[in-house]
Protein backbone atom coordinates (compact mmCIF):
# COMPACT_ATOMS: atom_id res chain seq x y z
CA UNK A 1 -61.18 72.17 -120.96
CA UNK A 2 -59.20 73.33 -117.28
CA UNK A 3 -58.00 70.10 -117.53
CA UNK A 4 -56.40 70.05 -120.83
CA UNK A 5 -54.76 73.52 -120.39
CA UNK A 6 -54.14 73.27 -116.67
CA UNK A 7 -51.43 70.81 -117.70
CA UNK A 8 -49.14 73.14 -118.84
CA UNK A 9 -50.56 76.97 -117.38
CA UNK A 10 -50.99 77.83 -114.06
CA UNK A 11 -54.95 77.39 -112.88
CA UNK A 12 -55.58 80.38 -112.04
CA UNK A 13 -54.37 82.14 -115.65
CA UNK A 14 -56.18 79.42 -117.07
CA UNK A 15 -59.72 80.16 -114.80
CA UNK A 16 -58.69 83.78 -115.39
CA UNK A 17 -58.38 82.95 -119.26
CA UNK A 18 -61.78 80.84 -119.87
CA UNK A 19 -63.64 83.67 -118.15
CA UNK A 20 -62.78 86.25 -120.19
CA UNK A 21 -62.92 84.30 -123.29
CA UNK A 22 -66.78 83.03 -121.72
CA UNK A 23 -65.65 79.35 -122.54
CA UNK A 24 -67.11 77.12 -119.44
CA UNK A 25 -63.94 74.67 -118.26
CA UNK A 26 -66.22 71.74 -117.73
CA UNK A 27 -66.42 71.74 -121.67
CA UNK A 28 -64.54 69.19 -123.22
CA UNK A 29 -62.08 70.65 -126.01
CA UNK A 30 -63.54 68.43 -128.36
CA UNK A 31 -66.68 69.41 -128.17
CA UNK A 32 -65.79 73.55 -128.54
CA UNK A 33 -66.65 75.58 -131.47
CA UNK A 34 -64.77 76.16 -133.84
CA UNK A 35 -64.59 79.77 -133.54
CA UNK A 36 -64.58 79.69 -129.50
CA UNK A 37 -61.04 77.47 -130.26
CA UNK A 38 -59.91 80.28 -132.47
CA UNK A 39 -60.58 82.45 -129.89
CA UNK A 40 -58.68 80.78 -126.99
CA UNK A 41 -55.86 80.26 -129.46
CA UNK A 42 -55.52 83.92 -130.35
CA UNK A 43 -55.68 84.58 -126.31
CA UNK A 44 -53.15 81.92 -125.43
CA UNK A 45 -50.55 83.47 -127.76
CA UNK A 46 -51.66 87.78 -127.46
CA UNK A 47 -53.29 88.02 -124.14
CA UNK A 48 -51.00 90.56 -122.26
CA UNK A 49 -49.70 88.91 -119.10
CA UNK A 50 -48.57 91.91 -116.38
CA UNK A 51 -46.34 91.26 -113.74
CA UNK A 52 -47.37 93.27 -110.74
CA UNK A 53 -45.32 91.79 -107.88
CA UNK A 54 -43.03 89.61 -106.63
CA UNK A 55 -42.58 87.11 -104.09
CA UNK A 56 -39.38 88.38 -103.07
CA UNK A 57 -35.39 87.70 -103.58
CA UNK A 58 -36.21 84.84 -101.16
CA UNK A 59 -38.16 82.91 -103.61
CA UNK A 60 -36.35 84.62 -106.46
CA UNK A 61 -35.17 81.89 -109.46
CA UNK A 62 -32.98 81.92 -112.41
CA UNK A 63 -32.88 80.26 -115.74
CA UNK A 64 -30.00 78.36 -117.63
CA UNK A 65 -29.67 79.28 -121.59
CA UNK A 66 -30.10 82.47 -124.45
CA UNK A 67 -27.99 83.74 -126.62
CA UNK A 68 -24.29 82.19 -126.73
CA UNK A 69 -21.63 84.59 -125.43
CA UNK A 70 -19.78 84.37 -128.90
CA UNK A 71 -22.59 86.21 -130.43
CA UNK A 72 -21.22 89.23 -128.08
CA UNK A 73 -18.76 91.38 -127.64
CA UNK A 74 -18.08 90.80 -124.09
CA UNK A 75 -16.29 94.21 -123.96
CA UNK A 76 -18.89 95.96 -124.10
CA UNK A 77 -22.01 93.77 -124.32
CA UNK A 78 -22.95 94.77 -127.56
CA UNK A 79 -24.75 91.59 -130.25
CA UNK A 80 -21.80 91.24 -132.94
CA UNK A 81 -25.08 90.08 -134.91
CA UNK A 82 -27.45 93.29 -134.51
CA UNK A 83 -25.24 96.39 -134.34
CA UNK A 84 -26.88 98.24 -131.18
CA UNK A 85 -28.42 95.91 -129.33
CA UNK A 86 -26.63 95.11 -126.02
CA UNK A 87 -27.32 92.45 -123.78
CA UNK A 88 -27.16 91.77 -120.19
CA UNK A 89 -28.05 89.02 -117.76
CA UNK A 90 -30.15 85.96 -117.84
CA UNK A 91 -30.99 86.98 -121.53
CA UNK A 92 -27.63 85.44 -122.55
CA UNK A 93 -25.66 82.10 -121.82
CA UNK A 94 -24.60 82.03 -118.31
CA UNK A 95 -25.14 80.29 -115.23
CA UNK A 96 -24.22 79.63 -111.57
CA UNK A 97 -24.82 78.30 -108.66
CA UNK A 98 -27.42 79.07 -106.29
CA UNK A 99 -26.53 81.96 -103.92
CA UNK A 100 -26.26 85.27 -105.69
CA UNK A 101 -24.01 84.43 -108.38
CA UNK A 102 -26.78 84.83 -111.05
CA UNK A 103 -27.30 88.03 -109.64
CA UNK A 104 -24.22 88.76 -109.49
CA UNK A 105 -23.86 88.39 -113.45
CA UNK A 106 -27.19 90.21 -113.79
CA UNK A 107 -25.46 93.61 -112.40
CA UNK A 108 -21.87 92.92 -113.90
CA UNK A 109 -23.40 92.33 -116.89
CA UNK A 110 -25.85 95.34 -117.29
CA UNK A 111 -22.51 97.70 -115.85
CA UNK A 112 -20.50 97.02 -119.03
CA UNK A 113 -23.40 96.54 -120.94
CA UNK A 114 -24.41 100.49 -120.02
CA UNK A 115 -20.96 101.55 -120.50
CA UNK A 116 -20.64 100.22 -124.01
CA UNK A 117 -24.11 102.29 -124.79
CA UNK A 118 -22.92 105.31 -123.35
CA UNK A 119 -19.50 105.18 -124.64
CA UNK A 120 -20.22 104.64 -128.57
């Protein structure tokens, strides 16, 4: 069982996981019950993961991809597809090279983004 889902979660959500769910990881997933696989299913997809720390801006990573700029208003950071909603940061379509200039969108971003709430 650690096996299986170690190949795609960290080992220590997964240890985490199977003891709370009572599921020994030396089981096999074949040979789980039925309703102990419904049970790890519903936990894989609803158990609340909390972030309580960081490492640290020196370890600090972005990601690449979201929601295409043309689906903004780059004005004012506001979704021309759900009236209200503004966006900011890694959430949307843009990325740089390594060495602040993620950041640096981040805070640009979330600047206009708060001035288009507060001026509507």
């Amino acid at each position: 069982m650690t096996t299986a889902l170690t190949e795609r979660l960290p080992r220590t959500l997964v240890d985490a996981l199977l003891a709370e769910l009572e599921i020994p990881g030396t089981r096999p997933v074949s040979q789980l019950p039925r309703e102990s696989r419904r049970r790890l299913v519903r936990a894989l997809c609803e158990w609340p993961l909390c972030v309580r720390d960081s490492r640290g801006w020196d370890v600090a990573e972005v990601t690449a991809g979201g929601v295409p700029l043309d689906e903004i208003d780059c004005a004012t950071m506001e979704s021309r597809r759900c009236t209200g909603l503004y966006l900011a940061g890694e959430i949307l379509d843009v990325d740089g090279r390594v060495g602040g200039f993620n950041l640096q969108w981040a805070w640009s971003s979330a600047f206009v983004a708060a001035r288009g709430v507060t001026a509507g």
